[in-house]
Protein backbone atom coordinates (compact mmCIF):
# COMPACT_ATOMS: atom_id res chain seq x y z
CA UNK A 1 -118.59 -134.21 -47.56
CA UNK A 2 -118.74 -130.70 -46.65
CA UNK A 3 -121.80 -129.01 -46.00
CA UNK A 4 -122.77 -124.92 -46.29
CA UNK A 5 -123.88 -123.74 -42.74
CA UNK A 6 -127.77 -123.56 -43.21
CA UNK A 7 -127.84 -127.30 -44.73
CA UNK A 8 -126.13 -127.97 -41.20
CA UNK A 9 -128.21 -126.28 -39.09
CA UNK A 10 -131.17 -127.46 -40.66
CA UNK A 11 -129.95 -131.17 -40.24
CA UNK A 12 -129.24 -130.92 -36.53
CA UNK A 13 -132.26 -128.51 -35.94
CA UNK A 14 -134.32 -131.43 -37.24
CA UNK A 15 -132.05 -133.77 -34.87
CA UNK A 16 -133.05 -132.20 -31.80
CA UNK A 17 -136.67 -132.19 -32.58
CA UNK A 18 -136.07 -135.94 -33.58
CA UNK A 19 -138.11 -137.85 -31.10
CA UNK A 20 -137.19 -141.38 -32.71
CA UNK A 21 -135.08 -143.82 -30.61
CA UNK A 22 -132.14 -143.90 -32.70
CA UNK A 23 -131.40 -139.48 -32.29
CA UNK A 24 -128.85 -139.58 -29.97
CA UNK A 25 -131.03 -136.52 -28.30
CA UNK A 26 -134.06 -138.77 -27.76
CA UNK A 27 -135.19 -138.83 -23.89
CA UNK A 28 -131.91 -136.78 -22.57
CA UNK A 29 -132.02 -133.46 -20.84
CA UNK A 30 -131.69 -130.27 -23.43
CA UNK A 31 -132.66 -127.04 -22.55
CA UNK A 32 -136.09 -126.58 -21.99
CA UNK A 33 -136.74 -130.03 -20.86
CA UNK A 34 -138.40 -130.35 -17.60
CA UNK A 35 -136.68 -132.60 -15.79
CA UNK A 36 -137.74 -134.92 -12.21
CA UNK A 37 -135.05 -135.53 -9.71
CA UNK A 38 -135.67 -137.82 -6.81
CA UNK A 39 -133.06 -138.07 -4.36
CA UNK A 40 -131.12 -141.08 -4.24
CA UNK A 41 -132.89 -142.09 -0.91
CA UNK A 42 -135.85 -141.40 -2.19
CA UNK A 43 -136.67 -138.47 0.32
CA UNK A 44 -137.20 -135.62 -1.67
CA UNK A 45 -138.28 -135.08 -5.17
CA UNK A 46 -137.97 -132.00 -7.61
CA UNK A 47 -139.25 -130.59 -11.05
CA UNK A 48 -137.78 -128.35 -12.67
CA UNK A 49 -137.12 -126.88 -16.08
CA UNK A 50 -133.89 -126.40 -18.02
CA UNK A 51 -133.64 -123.06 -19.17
CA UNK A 52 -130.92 -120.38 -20.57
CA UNK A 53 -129.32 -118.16 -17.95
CA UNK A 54 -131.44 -115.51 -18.67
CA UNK A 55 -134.62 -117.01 -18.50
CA UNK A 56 -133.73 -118.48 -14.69
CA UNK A 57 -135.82 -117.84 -12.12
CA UNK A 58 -135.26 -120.61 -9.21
CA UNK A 59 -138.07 -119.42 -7.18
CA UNK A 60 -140.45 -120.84 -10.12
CA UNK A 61 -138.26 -124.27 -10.56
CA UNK A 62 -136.62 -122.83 -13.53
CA UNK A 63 -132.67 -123.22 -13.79
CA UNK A 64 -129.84 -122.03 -15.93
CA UNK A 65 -128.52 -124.51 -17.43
CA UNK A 66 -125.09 -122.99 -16.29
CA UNK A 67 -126.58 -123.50 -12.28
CA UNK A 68 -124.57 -126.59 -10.74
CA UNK A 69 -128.38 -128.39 -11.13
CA UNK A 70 -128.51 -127.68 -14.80
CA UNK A 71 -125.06 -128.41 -15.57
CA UNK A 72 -125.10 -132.03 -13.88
CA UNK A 73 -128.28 -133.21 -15.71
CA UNK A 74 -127.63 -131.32 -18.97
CA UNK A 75 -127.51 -134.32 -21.82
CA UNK A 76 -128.45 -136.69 -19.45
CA UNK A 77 -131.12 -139.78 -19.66
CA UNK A 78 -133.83 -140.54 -17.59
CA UNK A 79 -132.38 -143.25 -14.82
CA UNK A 80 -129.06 -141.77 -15.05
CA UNK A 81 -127.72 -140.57 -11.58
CA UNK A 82 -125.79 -137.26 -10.99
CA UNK A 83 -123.98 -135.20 -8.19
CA UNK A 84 -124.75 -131.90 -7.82
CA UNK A 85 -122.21 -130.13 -5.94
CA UNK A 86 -123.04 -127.21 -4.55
CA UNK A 87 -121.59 -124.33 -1.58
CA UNK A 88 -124.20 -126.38 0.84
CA UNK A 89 -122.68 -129.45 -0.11
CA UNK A 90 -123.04 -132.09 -2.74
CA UNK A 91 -126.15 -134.09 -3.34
CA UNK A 92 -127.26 -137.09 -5.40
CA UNK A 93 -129.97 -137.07 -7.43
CA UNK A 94 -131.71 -139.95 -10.18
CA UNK A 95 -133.75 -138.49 -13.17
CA UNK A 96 -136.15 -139.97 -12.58
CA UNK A 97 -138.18 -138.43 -15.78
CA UNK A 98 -137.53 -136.37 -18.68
CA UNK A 99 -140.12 -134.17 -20.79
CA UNK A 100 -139.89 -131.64 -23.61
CA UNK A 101 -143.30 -130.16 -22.63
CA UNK A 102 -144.89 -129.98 -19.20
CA UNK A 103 -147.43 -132.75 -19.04
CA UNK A 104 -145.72 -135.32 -21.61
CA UNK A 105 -144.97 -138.67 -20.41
């Protein structure tokens, strides 16, 4: 079955705003998502927001999703751990919690 390019689009467009538990895109890391890490010793934790290169401002928690941060987590679920490696070294982090909008939970 072959489908024109807008019928497409509009199918996956309604796939990513699917928030049912049987979209493959339910509870994982897209861009925009703001995301928790918590360090795998449970030191340190982070939120920040997925976001596209130009919209990346790390000083405000927002990353590219090209950064070494955003790349790791990208398509990720929540509990899933990742290494981030990075010129200061590599780290390990566990999403710890994944929202589309700040203040979901």
């Amino acid at each position: 079955m072959l489908l024109d390019p807008v019928q497409l689009a509009s199918i996956l467009n309604r796939l990513e705003a699917s928030t049912r538990p049987t979209s493959r895109l339910h509870a994982r890391v897209t861009v925009g998502s703001f995301v928790t890490l918590t360090a795998t010793d449970y030191s340190e934790s982070l939120e920040i927001q997925v976001v596209e290169p130009n919209e990346s401002m790390p000083a405000r928690n927002r990353v590219s999703f090209l950064s070494p941060v955003g790349a790791a987590i990208l398509g990720k679920r929540r509990g899933s751990e990742v290494r981030v490696k990075t010129s200061y070294g590599d780290f390990d982090w566990i999403i710890t919690c994944v929202r589309q909008h700040r203040g979901d939970f």
